[in-house]
PDB file of N, CA and C in Angstrom:
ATOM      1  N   UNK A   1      42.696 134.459-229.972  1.00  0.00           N
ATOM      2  CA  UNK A   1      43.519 134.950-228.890  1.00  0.00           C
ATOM      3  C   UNK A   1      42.720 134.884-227.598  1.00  0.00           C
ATOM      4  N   UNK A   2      43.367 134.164-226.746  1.00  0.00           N
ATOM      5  CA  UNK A   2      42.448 134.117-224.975  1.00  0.00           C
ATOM      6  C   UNK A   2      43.047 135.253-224.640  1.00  0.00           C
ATOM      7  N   UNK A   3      42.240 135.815-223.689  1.00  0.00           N
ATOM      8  CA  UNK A   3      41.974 136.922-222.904  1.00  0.00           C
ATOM      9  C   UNK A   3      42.899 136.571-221.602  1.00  0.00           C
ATOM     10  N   UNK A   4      44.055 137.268-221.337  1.00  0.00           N
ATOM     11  CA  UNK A   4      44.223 136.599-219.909  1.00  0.00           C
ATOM     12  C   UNK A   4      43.611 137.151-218.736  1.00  0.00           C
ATOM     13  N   UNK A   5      43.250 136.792-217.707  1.00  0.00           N
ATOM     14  CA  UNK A   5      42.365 136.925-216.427  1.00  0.00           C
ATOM     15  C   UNK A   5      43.201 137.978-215.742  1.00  0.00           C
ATOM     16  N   UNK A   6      41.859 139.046-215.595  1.00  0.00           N
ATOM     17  CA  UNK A   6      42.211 140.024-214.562  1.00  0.00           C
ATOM     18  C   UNK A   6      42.727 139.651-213.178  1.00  0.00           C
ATOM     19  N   UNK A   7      44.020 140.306-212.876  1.00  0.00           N
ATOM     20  CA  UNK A   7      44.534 139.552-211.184  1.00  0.00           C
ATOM     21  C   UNK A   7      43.401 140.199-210.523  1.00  0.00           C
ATOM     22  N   UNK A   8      43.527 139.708-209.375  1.00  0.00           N
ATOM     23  CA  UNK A   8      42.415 140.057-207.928  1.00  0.00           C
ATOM     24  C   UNK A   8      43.477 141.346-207.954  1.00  0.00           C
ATOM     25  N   UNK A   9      44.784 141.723-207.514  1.00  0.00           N
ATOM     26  CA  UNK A   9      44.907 143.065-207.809  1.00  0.00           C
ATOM     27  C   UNK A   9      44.834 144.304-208.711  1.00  0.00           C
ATOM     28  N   UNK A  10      44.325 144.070-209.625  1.00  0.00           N
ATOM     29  CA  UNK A  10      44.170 144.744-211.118  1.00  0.00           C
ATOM     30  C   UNK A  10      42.896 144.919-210.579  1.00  0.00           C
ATOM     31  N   UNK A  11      41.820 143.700-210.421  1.00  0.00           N
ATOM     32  CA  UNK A  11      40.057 144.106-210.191  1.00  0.00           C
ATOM     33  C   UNK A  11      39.803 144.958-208.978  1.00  0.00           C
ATOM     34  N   UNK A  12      40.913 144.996-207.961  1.00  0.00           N
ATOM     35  CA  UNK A  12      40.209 145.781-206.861  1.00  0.00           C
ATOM     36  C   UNK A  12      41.216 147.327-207.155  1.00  0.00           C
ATOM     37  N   UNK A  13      42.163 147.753-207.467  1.00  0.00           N
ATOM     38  CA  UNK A  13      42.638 148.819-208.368  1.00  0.00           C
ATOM     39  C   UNK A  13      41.591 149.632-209.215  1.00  0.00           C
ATOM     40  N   UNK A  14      40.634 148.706-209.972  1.00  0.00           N
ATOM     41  CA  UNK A  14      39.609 149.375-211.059  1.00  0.00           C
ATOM     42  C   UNK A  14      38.483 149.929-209.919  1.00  0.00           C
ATOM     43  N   UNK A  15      38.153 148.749-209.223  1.00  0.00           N
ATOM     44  CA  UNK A  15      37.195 149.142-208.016  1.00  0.00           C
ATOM     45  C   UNK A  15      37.240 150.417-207.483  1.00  0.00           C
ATOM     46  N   UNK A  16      38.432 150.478-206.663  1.00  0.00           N
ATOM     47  CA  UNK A  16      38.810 151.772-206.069  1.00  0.00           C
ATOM     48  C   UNK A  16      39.114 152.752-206.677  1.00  0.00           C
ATOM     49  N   UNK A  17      39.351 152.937-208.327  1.00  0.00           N
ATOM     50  CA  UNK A  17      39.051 154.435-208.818  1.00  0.00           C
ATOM     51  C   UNK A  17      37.700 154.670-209.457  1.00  0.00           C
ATOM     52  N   UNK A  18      37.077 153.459-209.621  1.00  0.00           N
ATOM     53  CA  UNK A  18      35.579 153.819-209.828  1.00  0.00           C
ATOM     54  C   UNK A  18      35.135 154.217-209.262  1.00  0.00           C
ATOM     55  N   UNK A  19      35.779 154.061-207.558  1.00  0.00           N
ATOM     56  CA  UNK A  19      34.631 154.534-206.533  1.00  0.00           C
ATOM     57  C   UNK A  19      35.059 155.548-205.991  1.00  0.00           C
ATOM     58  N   UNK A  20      36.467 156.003-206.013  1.00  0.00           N
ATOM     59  CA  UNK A  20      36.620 157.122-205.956  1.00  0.00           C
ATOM     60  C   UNK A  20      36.590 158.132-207.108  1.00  0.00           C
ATOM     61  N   UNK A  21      36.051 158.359-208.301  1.00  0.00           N
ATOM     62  CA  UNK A  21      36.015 158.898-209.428  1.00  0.00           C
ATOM     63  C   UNK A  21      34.690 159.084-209.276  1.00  0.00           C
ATOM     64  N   UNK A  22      33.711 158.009-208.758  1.00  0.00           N
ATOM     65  CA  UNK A  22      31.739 158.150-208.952  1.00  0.00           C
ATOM     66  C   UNK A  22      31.757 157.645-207.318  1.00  0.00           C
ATOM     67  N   UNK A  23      31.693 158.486-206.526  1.00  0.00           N
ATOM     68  CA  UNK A  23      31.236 157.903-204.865  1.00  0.00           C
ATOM     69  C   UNK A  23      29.950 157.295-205.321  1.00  0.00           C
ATOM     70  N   UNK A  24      28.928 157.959-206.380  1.00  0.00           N
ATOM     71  CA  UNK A  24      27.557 157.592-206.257  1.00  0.00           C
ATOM     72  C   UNK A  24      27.392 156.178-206.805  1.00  0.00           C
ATOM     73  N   UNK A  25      28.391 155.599-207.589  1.00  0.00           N
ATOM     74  CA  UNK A  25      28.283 154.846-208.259  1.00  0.00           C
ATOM     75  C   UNK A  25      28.197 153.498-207.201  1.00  0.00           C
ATOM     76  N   UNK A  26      26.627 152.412-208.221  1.00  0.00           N
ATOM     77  CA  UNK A  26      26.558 151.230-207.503  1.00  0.00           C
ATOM     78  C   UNK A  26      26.936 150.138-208.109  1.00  0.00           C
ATOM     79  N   UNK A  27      28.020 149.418-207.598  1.00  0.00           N
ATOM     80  CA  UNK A  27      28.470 147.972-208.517  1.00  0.00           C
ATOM     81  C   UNK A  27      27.810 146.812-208.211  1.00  0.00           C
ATOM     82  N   UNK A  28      27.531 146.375-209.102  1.00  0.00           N
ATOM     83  CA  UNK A  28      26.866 144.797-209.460  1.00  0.00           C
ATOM     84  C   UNK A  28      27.817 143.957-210.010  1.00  0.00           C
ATOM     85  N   UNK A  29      27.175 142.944-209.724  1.00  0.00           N
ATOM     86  CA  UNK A  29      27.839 141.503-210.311  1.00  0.00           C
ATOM     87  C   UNK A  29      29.779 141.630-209.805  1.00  0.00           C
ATOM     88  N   UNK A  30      29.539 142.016-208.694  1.00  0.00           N
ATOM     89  CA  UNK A  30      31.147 141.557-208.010  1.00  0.00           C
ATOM     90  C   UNK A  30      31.116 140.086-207.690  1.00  0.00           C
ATOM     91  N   UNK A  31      29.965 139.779-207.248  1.00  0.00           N
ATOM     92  CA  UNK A  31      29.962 138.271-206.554  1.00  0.00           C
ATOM     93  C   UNK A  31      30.483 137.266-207.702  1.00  0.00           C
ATOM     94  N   UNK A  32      30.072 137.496-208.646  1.00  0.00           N
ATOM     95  CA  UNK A  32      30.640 136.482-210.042  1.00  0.00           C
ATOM     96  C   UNK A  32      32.399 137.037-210.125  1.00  0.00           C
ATOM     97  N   UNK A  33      32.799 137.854-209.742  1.00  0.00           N
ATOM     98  CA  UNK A  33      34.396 138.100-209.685  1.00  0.00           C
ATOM     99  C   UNK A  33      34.882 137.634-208.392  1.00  0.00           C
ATOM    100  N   UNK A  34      34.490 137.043-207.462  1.00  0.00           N
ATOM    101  CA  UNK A  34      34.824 136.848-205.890  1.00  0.00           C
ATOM    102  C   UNK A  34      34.721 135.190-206.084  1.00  0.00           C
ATOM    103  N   UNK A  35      33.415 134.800-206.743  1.00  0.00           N
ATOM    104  CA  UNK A  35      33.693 133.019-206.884  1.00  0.00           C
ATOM    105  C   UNK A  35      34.226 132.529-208.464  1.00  0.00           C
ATOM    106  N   UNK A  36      35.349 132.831-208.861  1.00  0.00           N
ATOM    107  CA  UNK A  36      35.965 132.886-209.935  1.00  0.00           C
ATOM    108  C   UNK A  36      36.892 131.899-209.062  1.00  0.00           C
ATOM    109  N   UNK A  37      37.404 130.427-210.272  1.00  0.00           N
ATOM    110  CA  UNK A  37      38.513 129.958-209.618  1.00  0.00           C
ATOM    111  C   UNK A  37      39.389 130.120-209.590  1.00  0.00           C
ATOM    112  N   UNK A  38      39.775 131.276-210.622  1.00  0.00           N
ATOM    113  CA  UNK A  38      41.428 132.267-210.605  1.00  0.00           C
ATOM    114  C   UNK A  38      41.277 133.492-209.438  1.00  0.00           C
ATOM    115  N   UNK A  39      40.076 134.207-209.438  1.00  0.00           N
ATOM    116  CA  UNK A  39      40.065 135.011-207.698  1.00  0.00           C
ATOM    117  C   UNK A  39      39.992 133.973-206.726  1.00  0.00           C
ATOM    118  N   UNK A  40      39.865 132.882-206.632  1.00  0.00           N
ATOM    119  CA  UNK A  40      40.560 132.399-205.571  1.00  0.00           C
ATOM    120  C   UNK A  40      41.344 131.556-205.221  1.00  0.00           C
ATOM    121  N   UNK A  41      42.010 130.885-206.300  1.00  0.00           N
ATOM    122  CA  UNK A  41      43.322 130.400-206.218  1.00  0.00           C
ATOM    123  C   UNK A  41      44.576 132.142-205.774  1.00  0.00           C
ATOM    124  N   UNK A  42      43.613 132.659-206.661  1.00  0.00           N
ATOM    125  CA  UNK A  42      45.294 133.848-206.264  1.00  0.00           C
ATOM    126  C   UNK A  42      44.717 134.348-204.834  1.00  0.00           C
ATOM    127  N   UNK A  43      43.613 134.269-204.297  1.00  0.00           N
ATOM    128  CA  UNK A  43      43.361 134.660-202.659  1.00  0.00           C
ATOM    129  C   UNK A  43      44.210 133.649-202.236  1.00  0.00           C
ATOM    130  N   UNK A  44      44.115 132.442-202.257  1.00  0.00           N
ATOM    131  CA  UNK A  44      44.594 131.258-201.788  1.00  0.00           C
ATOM    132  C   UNK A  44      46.174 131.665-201.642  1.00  0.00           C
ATOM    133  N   UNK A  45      47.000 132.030-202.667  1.00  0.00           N
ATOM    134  CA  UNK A  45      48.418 132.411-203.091  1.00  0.00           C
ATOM    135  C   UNK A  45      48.843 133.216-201.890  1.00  0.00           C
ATOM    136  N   UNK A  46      47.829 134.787-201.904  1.00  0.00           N
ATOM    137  CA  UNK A  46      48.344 135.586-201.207  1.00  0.00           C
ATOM    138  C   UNK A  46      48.074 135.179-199.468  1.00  0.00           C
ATOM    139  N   UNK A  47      47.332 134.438-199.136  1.00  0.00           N
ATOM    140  CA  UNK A  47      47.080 133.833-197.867  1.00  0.00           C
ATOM    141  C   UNK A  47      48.175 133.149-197.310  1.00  0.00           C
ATOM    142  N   UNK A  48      48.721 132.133-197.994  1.00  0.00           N
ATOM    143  CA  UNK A  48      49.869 131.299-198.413  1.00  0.00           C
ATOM    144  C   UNK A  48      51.062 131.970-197.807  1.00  0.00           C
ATOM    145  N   UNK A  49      50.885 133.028-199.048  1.00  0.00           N
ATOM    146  CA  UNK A  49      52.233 134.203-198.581  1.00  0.00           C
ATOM    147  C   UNK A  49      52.528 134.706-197.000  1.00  0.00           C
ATOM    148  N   UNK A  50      51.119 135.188-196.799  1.00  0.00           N
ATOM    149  CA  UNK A  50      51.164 135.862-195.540  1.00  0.00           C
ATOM    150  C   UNK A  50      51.707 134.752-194.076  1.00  0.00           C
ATOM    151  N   UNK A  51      51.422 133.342-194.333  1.00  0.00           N
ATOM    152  CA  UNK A  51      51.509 132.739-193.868  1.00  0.00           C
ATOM    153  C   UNK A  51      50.624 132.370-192.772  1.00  0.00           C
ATOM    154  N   UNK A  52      51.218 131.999-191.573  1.00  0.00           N
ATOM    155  CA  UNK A  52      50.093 132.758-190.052  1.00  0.00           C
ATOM    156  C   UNK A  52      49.933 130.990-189.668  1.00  0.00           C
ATOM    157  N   UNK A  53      49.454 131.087-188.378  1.00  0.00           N
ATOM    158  CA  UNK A  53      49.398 129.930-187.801  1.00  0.00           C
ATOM    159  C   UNK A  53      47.696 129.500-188.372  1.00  0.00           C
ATOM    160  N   UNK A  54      47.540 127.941-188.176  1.00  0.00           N
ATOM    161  CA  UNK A  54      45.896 126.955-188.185  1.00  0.00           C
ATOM    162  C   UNK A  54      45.326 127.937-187.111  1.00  0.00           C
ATOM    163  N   UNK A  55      43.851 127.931-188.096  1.00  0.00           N
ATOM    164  CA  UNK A  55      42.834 128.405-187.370  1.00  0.00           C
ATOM    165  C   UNK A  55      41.863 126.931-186.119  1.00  0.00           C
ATOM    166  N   UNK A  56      41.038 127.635-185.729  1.00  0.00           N
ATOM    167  CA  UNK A  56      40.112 127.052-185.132  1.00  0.00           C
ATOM    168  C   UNK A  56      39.863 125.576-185.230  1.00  0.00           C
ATOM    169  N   UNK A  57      40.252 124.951-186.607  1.00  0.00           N
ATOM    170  CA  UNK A  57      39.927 123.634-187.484  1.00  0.00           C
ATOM    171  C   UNK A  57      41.288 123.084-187.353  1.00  0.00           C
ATOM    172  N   UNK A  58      42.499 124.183-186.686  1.00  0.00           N
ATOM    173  CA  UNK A  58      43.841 123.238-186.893  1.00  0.00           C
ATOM    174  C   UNK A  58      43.847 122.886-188.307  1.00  0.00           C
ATOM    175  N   UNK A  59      43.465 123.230-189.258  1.00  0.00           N
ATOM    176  CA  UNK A  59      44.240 123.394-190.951  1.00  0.00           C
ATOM    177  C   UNK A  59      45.453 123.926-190.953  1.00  0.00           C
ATOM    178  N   UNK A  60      46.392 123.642-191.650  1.00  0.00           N
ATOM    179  CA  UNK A  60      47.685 124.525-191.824  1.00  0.00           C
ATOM    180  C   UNK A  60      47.524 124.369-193.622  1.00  0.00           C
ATOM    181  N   UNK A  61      48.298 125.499-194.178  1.00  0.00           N
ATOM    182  CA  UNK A  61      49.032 125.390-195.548  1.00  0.00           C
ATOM    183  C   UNK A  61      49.026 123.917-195.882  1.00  0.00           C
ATOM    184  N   UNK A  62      50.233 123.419-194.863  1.00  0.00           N
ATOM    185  CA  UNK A  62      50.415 122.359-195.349  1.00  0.00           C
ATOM    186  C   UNK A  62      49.432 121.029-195.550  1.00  0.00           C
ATOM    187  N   UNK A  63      48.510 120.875-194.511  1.00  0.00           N
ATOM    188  CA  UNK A  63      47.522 120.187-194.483  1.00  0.00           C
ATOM    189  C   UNK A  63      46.531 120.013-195.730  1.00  0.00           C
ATOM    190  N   UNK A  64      46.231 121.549-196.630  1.00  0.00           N
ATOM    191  CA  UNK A  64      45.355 121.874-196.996  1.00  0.00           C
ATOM    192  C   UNK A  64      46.138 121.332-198.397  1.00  0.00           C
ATOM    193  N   UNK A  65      47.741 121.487-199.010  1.00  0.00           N
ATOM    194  CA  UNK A  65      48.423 121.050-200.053  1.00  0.00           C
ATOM    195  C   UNK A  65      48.863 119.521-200.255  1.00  0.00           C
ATOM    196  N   UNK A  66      48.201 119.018-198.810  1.00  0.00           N
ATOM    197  CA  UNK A  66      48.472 117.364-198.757  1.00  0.00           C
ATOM    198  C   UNK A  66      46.853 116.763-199.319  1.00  0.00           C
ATOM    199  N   UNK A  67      46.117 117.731-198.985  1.00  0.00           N
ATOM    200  CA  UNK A  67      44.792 116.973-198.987  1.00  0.00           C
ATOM    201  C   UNK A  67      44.479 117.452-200.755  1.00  0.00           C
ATOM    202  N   UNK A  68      45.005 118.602-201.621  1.00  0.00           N
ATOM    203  CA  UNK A  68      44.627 119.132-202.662  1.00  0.00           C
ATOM    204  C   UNK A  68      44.177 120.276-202.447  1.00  0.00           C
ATOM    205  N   UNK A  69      44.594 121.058-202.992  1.00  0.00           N
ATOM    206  CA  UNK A  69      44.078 122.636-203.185  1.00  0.00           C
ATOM    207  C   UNK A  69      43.155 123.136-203.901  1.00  0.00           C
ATOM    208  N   UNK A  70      43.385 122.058-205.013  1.00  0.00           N
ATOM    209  CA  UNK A  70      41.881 122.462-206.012  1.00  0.00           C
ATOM    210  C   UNK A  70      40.767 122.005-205.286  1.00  0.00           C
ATOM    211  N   UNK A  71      40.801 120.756-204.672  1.00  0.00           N
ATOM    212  CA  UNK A  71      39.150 120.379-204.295  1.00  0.00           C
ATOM    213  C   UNK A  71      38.830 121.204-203.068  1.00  0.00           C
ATOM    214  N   UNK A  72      39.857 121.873-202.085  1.00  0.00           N
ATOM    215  CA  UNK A  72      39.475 122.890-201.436  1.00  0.00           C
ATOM    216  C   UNK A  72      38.833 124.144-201.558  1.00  0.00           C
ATOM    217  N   UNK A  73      39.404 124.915-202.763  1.00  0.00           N
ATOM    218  CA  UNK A  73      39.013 125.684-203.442  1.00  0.00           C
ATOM    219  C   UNK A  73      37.403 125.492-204.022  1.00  0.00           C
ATOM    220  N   UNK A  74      37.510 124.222-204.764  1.00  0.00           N
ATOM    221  CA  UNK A  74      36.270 124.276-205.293  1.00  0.00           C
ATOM    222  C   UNK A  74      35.469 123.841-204.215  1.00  0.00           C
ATOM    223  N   UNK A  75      35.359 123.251-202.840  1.00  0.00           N
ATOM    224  CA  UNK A  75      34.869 123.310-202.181  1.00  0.00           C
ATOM    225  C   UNK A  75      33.873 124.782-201.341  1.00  0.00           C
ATOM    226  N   UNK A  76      35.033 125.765-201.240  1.00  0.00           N
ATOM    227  CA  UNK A  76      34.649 127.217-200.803  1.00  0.00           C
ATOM    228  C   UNK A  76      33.615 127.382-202.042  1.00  0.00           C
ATOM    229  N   UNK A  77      34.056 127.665-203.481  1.00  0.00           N
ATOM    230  CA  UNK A  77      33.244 127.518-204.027  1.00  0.00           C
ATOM    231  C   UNK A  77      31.991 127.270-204.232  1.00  0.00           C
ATOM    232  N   UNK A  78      31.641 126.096-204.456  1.00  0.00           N
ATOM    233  CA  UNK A  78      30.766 125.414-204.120  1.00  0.00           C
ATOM    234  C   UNK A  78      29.783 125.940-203.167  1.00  0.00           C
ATOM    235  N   UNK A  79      30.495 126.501-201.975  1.00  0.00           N
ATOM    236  CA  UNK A  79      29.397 126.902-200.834  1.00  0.00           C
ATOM    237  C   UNK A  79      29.021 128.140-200.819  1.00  0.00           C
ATOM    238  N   UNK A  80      29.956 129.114-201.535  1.00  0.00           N
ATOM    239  CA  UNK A  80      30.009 130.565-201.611  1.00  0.00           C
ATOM    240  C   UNK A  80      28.242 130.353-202.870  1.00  0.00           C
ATOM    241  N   UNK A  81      28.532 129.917-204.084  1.00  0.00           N
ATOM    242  CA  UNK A  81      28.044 129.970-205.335  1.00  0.00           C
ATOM    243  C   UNK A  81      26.394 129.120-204.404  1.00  0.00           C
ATOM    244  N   UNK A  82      26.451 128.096-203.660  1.00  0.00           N
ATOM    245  CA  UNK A  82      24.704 127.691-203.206  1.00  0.00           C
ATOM    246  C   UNK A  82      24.562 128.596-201.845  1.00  0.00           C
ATOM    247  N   UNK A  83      25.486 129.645-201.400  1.00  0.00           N
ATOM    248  CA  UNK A  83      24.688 130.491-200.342  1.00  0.00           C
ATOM    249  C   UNK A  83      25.019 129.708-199.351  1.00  0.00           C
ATOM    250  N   UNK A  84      25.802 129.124-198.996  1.00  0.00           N
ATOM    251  CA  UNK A  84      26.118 128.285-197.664  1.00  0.00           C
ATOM    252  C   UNK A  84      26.981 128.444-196.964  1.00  0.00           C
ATOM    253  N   UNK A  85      28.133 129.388-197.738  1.00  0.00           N
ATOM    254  CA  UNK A  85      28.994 129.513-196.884  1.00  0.00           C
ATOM    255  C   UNK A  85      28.619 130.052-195.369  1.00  0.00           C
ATOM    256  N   UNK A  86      29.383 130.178-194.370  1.00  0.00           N
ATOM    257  CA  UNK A  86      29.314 130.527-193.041  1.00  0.00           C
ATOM    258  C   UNK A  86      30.669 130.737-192.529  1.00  0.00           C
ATOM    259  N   UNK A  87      31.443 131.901-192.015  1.00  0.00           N
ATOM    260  CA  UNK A  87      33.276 131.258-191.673  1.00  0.00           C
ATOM    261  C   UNK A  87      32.604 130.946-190.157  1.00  0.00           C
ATOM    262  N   UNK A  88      33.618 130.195-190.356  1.00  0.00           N
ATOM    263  CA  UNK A  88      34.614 129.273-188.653  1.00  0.00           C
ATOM    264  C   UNK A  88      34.526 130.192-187.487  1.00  0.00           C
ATOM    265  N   UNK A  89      34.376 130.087-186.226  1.00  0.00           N
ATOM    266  CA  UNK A  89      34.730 130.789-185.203  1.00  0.00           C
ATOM    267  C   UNK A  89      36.764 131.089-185.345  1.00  0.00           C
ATOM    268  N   UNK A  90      36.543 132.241-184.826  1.00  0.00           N
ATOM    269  CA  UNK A  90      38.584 132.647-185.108  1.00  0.00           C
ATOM    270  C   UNK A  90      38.647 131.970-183.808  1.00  0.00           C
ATOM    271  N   UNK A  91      40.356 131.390-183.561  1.00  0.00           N
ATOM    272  CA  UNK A  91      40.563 130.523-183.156  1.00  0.00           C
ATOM    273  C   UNK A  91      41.713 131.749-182.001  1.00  0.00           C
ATOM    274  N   UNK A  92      41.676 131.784-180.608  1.00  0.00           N
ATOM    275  CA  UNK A  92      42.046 132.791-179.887  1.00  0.00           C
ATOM    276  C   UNK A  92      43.064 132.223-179.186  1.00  0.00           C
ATOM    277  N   UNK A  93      44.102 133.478-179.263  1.00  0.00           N
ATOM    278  CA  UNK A  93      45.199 132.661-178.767  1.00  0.00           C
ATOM    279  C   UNK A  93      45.699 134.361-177.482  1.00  0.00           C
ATOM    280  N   UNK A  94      46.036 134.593-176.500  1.00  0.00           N
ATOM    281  CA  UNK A  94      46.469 135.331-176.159  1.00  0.00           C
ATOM    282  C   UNK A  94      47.638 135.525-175.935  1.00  0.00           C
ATOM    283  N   UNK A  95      48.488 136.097-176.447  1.00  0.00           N
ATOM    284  CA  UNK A  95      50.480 136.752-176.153  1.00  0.00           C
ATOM    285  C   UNK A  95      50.049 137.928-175.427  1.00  0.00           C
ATOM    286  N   UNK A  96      51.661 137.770-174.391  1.00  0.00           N
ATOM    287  CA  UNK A  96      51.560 138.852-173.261  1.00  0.00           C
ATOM    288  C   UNK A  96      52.236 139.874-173.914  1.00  0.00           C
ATOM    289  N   UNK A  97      51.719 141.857-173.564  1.00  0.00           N
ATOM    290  CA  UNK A  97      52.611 142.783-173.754  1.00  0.00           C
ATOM    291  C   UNK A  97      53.195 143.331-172.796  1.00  0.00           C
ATOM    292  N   UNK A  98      54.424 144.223-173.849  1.00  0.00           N
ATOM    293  CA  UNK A  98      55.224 144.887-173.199  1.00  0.00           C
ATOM    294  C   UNK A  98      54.753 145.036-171.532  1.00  0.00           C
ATOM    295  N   UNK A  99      53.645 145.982-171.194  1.00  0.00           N
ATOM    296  CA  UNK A  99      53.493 146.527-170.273  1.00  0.00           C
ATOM    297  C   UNK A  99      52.751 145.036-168.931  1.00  0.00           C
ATOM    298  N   UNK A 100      52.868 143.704-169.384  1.00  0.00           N
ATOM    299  CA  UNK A 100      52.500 142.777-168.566  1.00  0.00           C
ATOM    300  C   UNK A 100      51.095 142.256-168.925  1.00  0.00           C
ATOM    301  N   UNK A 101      50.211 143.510-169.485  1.00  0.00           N
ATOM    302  CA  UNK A 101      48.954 142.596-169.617  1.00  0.00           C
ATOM    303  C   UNK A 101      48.942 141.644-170.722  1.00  0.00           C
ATOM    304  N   UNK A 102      47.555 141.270-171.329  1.00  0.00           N
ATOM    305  CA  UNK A 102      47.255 140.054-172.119  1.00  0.00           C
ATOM    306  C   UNK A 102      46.906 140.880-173.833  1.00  0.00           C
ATOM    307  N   UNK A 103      47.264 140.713-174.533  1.00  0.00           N
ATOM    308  CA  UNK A 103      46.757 140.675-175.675  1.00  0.00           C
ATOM    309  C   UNK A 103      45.923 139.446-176.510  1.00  0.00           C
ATOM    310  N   UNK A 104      44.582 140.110-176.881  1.00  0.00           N
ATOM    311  CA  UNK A 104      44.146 138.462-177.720  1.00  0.00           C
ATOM    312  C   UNK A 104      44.025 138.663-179.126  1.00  0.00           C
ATOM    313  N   UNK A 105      44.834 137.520-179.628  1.00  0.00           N
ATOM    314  CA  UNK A 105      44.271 137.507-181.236  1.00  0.00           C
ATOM    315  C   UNK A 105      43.269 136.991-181.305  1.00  0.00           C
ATOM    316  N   UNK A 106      42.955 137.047-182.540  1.00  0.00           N
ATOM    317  CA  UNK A 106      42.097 135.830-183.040  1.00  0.00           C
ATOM    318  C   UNK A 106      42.550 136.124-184.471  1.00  0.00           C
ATOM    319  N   UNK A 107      42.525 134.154-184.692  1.00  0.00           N
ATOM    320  CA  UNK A 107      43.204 134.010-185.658  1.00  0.00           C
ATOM    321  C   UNK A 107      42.116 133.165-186.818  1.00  0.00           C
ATOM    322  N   UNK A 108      41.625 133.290-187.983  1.00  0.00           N
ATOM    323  CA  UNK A 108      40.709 132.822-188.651  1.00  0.00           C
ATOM    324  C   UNK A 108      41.382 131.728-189.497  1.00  0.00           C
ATOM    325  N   UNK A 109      39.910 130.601-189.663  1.00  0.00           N
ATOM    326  CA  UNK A 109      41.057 129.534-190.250  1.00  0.00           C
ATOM    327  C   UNK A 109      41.150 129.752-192.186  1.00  0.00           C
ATOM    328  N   UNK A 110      41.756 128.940-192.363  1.00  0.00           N
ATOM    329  CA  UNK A 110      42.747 128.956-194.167  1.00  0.00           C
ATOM    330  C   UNK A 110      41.417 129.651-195.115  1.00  0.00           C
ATOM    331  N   UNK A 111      40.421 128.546-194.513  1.00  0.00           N
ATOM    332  CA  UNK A 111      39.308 128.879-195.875  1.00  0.00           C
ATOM    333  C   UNK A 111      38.616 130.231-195.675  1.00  0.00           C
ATOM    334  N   UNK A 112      39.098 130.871-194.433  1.00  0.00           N
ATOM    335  CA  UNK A 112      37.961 132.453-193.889  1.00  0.00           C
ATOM    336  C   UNK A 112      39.173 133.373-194.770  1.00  0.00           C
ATOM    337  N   UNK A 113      40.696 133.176-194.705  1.00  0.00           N
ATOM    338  CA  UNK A 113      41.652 133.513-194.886  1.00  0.00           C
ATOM    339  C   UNK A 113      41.152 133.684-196.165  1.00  0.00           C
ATOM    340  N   UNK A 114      40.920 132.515-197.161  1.00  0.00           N
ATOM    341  CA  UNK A 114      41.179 132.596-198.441  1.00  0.00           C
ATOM    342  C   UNK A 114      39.323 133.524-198.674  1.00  0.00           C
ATOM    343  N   UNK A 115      38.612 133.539-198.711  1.00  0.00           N
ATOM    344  CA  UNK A 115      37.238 134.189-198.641  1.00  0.00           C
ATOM    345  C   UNK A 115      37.881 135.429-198.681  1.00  0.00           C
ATOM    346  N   UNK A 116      38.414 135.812-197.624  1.00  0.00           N
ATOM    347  CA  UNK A 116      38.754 137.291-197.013  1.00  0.00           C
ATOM    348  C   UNK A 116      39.382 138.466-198.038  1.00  0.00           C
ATOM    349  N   UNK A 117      40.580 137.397-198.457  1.00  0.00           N
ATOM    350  CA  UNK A 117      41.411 137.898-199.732  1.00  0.00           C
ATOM    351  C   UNK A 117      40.842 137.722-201.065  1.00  0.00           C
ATOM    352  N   UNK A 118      39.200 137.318-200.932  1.00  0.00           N
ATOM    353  CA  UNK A 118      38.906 137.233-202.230  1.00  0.00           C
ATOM    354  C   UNK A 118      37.847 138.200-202.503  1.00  0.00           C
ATOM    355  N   UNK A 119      37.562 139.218-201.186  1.00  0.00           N
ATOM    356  CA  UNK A 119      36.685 140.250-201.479  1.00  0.00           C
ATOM    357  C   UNK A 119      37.863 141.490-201.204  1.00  0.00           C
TER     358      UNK A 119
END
């Protein structure tokens, strides 16, 4: 019988009553649950969901499902697992408010997106 894989919402659920049940308590070995290619295909999912405009790199969803998702993935991978990762500068866009002044986003691109949702 295979084991089926804890969702990224089930693992951070356990997280948060461990840590609220033992404040003192110190966890190890999260990083081996964060570069898992099921924690981040389902980061990938919920990123997806949320939608949101290309970051900094001009990636979109769609860009990223034309080029392959797996070799993207295992790409982050890849860089997370040799210590290389680095995210992207967020990509700034300013909309005006109500009251006339400027609001600025900043908007991070797909792969900071998918990282983000995977811690």
């Amino acid at each position: 019988m295979t084991k089926t894989p804890v969702s990224l919402q089930e693992l951070r659920r356990r997280i948060y009553q461990k840590a609220k049940a033992e404040p003192t308590h110190r966890f190890w070995g999260l990083f081996t649950h964060i570069t898992k290619m099921t924690t981040l295909q389902e980061a990938y999912q919920l990123a997806k969901k949320n939608g949101g405009a290309p970051g900094i790199d001009g990636k979109s969803f769609a860009d990223v499902e034309r080029e392959g998702v797996t070799p993207f993935l295992e790409n982050i991978q890849a860089e997370l697992l040799a210590g290389t990762y680095r995210p992207q500068a967020n990509r700034k866009v300013e909309i005006p408010k109500a009251n006339g002044k400027m609001r600025t986003l900043q908007i991070p691109g797909i792969r900071d997106r998918v990282v983000q949702g995977a811690l």
